[in-house]
C-alpha atoms as a PDB file:
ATOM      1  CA  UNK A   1      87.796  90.948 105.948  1.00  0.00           C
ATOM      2  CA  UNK A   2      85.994  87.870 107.717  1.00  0.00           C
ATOM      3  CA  UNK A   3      86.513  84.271 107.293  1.00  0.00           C
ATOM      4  CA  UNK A   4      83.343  82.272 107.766  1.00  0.00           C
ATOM      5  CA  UNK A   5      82.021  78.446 108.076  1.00  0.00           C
ATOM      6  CA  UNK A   6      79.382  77.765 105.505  1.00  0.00           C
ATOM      7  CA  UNK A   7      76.847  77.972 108.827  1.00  0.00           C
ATOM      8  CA  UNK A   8      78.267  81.056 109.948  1.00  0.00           C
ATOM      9  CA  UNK A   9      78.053  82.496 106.049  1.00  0.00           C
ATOM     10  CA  UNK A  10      74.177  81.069 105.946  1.00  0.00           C
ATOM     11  CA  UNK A  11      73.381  82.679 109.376  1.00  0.00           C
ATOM     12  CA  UNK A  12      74.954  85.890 107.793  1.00  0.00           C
ATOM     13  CA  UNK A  13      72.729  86.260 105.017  1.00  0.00           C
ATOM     14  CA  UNK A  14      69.509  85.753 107.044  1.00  0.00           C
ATOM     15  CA  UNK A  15      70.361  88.200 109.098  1.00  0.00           C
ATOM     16  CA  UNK A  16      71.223  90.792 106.567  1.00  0.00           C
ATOM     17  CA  UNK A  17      67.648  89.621 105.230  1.00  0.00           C
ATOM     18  CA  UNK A  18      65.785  89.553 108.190  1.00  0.00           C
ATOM     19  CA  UNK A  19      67.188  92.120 110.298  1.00  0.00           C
ATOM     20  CA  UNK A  20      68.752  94.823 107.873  1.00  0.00           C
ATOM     21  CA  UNK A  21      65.677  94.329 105.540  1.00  0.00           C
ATOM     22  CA  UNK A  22      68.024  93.880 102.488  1.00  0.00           C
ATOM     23  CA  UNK A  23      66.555  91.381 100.005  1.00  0.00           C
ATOM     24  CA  UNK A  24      68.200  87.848  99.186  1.00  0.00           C
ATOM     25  CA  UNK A  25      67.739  88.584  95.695  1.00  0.00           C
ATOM     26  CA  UNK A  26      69.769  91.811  95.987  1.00  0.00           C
ATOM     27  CA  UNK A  27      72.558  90.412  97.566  1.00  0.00           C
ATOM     28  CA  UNK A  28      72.310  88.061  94.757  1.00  0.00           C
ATOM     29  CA  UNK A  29      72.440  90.896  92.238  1.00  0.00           C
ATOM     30  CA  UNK A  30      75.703  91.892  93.823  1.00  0.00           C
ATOM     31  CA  UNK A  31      77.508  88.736  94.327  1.00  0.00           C
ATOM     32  CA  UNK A  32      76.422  88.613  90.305  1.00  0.00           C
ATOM     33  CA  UNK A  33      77.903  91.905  89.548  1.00  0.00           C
ATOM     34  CA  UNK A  34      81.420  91.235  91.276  1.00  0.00           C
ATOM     35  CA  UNK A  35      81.454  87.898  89.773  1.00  0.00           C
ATOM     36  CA  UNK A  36      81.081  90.138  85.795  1.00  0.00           C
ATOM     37  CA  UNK A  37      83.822  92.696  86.797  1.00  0.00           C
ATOM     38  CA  UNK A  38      86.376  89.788  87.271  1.00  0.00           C
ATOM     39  CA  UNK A  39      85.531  88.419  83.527  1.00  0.00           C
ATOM     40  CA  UNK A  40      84.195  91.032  81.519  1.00  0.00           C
ATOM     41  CA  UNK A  41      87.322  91.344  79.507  1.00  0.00           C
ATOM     42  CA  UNK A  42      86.379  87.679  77.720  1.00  0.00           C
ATOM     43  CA  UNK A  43      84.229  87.306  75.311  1.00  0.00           C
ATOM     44  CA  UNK A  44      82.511  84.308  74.963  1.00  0.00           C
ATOM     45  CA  UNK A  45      81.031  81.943  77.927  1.00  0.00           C
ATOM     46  CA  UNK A  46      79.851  78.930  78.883  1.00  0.00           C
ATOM     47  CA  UNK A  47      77.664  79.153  82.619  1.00  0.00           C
ATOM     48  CA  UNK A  48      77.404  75.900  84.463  1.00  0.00           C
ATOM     49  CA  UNK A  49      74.306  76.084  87.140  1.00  0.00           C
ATOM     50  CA  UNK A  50      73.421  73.455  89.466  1.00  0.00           C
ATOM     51  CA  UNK A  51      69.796  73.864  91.081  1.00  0.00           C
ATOM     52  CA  UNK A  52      70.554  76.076  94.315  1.00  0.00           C
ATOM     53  CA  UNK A  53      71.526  79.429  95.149  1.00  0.00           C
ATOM     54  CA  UNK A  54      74.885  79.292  93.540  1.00  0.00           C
ATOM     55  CA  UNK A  55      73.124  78.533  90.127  1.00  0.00           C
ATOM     56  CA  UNK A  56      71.040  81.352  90.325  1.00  0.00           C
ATOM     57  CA  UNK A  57      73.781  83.271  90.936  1.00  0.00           C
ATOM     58  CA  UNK A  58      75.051  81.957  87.448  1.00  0.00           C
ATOM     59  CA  UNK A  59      71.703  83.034  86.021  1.00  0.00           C
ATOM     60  CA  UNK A  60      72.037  86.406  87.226  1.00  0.00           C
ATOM     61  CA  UNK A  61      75.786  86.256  85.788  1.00  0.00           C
ATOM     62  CA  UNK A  62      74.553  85.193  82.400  1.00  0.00           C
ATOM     63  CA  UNK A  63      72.319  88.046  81.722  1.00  0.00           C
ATOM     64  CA  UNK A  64      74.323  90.563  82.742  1.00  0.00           C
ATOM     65  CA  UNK A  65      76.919  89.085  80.653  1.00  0.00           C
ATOM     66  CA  UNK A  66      74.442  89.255  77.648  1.00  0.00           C
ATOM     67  CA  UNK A  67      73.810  92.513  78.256  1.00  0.00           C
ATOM     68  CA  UNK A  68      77.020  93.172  77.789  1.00  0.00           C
ATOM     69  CA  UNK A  69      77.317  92.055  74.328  1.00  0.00           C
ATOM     70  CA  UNK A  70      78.542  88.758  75.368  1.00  0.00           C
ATOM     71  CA  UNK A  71      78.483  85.491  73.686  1.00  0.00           C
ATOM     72  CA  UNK A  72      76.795  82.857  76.326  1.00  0.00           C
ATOM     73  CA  UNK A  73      75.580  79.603  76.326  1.00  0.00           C
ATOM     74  CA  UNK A  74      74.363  78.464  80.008  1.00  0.00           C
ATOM     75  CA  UNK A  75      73.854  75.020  80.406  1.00  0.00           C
ATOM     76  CA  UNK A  76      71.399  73.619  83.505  1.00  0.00           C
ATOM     77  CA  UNK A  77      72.644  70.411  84.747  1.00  0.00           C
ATOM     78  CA  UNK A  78      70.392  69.411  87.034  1.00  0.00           C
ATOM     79  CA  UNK A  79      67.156  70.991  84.657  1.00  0.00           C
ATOM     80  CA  UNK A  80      65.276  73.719  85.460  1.00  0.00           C
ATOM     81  CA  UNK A  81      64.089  72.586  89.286  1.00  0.00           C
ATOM     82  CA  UNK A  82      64.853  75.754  90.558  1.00  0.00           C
ATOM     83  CA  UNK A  83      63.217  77.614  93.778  1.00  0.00           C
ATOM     84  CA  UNK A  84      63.357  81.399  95.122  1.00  0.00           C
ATOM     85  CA  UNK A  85      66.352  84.289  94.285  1.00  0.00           C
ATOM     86  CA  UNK A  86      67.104  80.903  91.597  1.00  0.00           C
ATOM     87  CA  UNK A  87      64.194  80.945  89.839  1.00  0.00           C
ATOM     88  CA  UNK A  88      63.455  84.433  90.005  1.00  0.00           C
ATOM     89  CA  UNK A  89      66.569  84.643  87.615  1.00  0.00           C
ATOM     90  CA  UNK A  90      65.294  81.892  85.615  1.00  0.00           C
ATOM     91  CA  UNK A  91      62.375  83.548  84.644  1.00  0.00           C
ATOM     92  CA  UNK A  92      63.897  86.836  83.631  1.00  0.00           C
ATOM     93  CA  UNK A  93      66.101  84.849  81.269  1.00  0.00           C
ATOM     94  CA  UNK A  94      63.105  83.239  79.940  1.00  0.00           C
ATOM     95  CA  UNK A  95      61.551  85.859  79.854  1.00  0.00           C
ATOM     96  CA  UNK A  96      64.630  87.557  77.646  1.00  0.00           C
ATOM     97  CA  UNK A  97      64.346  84.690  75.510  1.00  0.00           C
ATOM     98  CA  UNK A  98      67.240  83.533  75.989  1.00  0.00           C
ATOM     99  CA  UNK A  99      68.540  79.871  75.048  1.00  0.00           C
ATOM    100  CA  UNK A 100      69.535  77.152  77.779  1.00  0.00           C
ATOM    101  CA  UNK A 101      71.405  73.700  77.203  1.00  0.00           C
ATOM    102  CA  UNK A 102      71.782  70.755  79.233  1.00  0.00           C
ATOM    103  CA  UNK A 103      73.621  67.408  79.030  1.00  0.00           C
ATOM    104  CA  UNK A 104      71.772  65.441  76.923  1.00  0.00           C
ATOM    105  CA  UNK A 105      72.276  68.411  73.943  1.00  0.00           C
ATOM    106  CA  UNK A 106      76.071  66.416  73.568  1.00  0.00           C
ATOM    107  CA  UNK A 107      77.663  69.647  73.079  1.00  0.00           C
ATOM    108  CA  UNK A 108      79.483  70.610  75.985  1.00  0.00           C
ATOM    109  CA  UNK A 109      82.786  69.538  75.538  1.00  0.00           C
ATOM    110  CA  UNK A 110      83.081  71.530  72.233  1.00  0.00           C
ATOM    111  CA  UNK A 111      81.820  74.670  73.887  1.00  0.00           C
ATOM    112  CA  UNK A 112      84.129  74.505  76.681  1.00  0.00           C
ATOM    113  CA  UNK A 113      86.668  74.006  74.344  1.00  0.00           C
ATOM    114  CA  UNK A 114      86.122  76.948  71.995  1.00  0.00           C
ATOM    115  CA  UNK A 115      84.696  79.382  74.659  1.00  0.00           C
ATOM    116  CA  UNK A 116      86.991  82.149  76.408  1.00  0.00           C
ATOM    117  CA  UNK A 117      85.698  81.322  80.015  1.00  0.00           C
ATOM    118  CA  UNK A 118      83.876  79.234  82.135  1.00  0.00           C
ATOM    119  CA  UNK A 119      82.011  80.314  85.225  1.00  0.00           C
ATOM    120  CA  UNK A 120      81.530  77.316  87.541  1.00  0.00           C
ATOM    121  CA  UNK A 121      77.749  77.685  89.674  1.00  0.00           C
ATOM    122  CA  UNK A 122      77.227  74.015  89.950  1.00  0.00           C
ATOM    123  CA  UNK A 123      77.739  73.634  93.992  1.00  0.00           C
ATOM    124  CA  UNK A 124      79.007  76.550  95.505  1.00  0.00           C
ATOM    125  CA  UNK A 125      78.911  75.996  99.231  1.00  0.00           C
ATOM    126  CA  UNK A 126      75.711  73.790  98.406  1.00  0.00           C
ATOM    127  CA  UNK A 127      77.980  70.338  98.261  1.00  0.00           C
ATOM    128  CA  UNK A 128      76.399  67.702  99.957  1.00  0.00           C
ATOM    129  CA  UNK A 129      77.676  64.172  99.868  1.00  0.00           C
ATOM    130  CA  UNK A 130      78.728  62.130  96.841  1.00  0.00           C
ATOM    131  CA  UNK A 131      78.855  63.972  93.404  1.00  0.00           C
ATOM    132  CA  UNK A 132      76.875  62.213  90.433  1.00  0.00           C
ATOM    133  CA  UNK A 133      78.927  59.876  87.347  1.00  0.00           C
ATOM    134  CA  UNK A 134      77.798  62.736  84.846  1.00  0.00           C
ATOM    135  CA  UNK A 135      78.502  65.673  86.917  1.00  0.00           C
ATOM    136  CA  UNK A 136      81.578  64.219  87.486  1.00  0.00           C
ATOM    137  CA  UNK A 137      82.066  64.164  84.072  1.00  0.00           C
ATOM    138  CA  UNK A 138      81.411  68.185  83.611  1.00  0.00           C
ATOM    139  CA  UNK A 139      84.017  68.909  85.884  1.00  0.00           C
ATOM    140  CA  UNK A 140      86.224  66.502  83.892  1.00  0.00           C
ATOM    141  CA  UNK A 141      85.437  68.122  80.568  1.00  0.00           C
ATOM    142  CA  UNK A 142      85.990  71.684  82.121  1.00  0.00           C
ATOM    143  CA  UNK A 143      89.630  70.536  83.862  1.00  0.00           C
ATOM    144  CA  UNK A 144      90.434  69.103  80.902  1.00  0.00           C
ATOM    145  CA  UNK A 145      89.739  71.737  78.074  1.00  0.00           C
ATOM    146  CA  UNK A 146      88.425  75.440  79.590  1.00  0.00           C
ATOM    147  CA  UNK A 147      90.910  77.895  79.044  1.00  0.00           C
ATOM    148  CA  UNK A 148      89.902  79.944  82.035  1.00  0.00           C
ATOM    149  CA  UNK A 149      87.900  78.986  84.740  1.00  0.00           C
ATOM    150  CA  UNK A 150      85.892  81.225  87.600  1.00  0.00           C
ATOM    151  CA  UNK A 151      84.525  79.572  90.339  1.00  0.00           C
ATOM    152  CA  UNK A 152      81.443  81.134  91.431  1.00  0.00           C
ATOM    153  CA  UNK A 153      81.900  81.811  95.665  1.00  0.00           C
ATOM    154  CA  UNK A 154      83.685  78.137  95.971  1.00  0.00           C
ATOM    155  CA  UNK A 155      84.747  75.666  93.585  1.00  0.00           C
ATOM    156  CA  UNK A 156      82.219  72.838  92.956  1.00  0.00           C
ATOM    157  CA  UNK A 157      83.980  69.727  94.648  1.00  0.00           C
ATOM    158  CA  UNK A 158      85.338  71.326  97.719  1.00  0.00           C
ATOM    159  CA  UNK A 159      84.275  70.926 100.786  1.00  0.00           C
ATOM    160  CA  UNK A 160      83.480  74.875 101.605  1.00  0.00           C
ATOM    161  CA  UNK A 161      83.922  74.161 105.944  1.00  0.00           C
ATOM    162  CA  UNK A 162      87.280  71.831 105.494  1.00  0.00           C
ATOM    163  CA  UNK A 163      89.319  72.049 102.269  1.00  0.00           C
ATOM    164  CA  UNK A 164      88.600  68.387 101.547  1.00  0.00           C
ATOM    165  CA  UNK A 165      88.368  67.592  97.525  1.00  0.00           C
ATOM    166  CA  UNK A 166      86.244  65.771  95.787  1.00  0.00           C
ATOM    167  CA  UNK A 167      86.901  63.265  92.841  1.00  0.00           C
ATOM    168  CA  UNK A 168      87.399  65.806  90.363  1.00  0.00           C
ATOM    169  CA  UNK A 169      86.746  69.293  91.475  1.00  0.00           C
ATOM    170  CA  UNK A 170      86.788  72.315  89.264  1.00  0.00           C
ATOM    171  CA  UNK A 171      90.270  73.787  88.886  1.00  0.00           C
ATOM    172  CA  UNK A 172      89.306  77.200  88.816  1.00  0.00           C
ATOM    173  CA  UNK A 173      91.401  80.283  87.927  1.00  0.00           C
ATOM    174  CA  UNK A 174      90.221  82.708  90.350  1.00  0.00           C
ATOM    175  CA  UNK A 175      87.369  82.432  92.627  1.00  0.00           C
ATOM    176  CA  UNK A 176      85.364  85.478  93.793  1.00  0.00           C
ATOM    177  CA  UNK A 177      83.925  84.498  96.792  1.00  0.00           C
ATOM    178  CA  UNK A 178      81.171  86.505  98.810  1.00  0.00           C
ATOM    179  CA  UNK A 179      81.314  88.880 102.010  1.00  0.00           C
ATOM    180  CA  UNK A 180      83.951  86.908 103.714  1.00  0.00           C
ATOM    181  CA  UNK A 181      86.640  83.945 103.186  1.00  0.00           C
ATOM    182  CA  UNK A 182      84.956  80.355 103.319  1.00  0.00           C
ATOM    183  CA  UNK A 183      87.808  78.858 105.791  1.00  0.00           C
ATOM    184  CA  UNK A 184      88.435  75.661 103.458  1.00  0.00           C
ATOM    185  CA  UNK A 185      89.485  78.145 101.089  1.00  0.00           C
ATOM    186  CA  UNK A 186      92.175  78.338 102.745  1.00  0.00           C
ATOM    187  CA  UNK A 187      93.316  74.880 103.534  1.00  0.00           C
ATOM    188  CA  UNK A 188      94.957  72.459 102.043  1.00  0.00           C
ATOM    189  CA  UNK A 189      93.566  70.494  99.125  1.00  0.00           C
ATOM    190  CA  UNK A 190      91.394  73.090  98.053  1.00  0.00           C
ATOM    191  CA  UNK A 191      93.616  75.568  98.535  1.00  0.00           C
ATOM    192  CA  UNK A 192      95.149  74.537  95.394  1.00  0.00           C
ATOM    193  CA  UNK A 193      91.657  74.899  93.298  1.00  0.00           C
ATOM    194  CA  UNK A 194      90.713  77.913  94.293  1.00  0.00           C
ATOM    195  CA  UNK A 195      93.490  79.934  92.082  1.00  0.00           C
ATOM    196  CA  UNK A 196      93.073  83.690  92.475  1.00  0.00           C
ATOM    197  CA  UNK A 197      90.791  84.279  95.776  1.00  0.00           C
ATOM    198  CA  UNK A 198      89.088  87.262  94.969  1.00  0.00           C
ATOM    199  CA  UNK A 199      86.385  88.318  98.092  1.00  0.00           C
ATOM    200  CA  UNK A 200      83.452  90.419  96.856  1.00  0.00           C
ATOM    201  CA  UNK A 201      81.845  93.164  99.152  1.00  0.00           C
ATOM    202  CA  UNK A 202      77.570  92.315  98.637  1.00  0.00           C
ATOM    203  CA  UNK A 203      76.482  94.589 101.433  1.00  0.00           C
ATOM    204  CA  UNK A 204      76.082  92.655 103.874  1.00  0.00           C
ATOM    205  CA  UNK A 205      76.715  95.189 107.046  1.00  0.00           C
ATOM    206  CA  UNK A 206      79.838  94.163 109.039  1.00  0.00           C
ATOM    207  CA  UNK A 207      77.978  94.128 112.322  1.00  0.00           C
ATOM    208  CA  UNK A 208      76.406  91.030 110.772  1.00  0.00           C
ATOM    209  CA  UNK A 209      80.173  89.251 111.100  1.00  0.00           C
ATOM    210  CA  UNK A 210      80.598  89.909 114.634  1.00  0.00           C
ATOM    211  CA  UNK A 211      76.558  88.905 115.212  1.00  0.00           C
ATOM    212  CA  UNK A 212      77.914  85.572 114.104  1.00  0.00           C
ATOM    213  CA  UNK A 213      81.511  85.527 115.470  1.00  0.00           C
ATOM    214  CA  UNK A 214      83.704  85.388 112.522  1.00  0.00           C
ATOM    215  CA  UNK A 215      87.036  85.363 112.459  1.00  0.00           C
ATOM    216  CA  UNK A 216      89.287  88.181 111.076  1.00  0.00           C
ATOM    217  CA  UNK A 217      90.956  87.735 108.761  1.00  0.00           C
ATOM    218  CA  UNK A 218      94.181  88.988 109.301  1.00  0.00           C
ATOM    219  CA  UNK A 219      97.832  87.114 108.214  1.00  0.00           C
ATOM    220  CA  UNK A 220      98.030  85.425 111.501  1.00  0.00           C
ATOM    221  CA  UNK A 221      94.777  83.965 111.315  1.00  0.00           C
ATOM    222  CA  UNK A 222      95.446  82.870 107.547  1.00  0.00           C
ATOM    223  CA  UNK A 223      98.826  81.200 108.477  1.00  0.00           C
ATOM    224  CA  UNK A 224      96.999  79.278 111.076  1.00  0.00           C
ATOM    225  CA  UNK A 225      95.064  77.781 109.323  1.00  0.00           C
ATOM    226  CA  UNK A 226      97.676  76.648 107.012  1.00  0.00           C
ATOM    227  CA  UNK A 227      99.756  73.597 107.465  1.00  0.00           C
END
């Protein structure tokens, strides 16, 4: 297994694209499909999306989850200004008919409360700079009353590169995170967010890792990175 920057994980994926020919969308599909084998023992959900690749992601989560026979209410919290792999996902969900909720519906606390799980795709590796008053508020209401959290590759309100934390970051449970470590996984604040680290195989050919000089990661390398 690798452990990546964010830049090293973004390079990573365009090559797989670009060079390998494999889809975003696809690796999308995977990273969607490890994220369901972690939590497909609950039964009812609520799915948190921001607006980038992490929330689509979360779409593709959902409907696999309703697929399943799954009780799931996904709620958009930045609306539905999604782009590419994202919205592609959108639109099949639309397209299922399926429900969405956002903040202004008033309803979230309760469903956090009374659902089995929550599946964090707010930020992802995505976090850039300050973190909105009512997003900050979501990620109260989840700390505060889910009963079970999974943080979709990274928990939204860590810094992905450096294991710095954010005014309050998901808590997660376990976090399945994609092809390779993120590095401030494993540091210190975040550390302590990320619960279970679960790393999730999206076929991304290993050749791709050394392309982009990753580091292994073996225990050495882990305790190094430790303080």
């Amino acid at each position: 297994m690798k452990i990546c920057s964010v830049s090293q994980m973004r390079a990573s994926d365009s090559i797989a694209s670009e060079k390998y020919g494999i889809p975003s969308i696809v690796l999308m599909e995977n990273a969607a499909r490890a994220c369901v084998s972690e939590i497909i023992g609950f039964n009812s959900f609520v799915v948190l999306c921001g607006k980038g690749n992490n929330a689509g992601d979360g779409l593709a989560i959902a409907r696999h989850l309703i697929n399943a026979g799954k009780s799931v209410k996904i709620y958009l919290l930045f609306g539905n200004t999604f782009s590419g792999d994202a919205r592609t996902n959108f639109e099949i969900l639309k397209n299922m008919s399926v429900q969405f909720s956002g903040l202004a519906d008033g309803n979230l606390e309760n469903d956090v409360k009374m659902c089995d799980c929550v599946v964090d795709a707010v930020f992802g590796t995505g976090l850039r700079g300050e973190i909105a008053e009512d997003i900050l508020g979501v990620f109260d209401t989840v700390n505060n009353f889910a009963k079970y959290v999974l943080a979709v590759d990274v928990p939204s309100g860590i810094d992905a590169d450096n294991g710095k934390v954010f005014k309050n970051a998901v808590k997660a449970n376990k976090t399945v995170t994609f092809a390779a470590y993120k590095r401030g996984l494993l540091l210190f604040p975040a550390a302590d967010f990320a619960g279970e680290i679960k790393t999730a195989d999206i076929s991304i050919p290993k050749e791709v890792f050394d392309s982009v000089k990753a580091d292994v990661a073996d225990r050495e390398k882990i305790k190094s990175l430790m303080p």
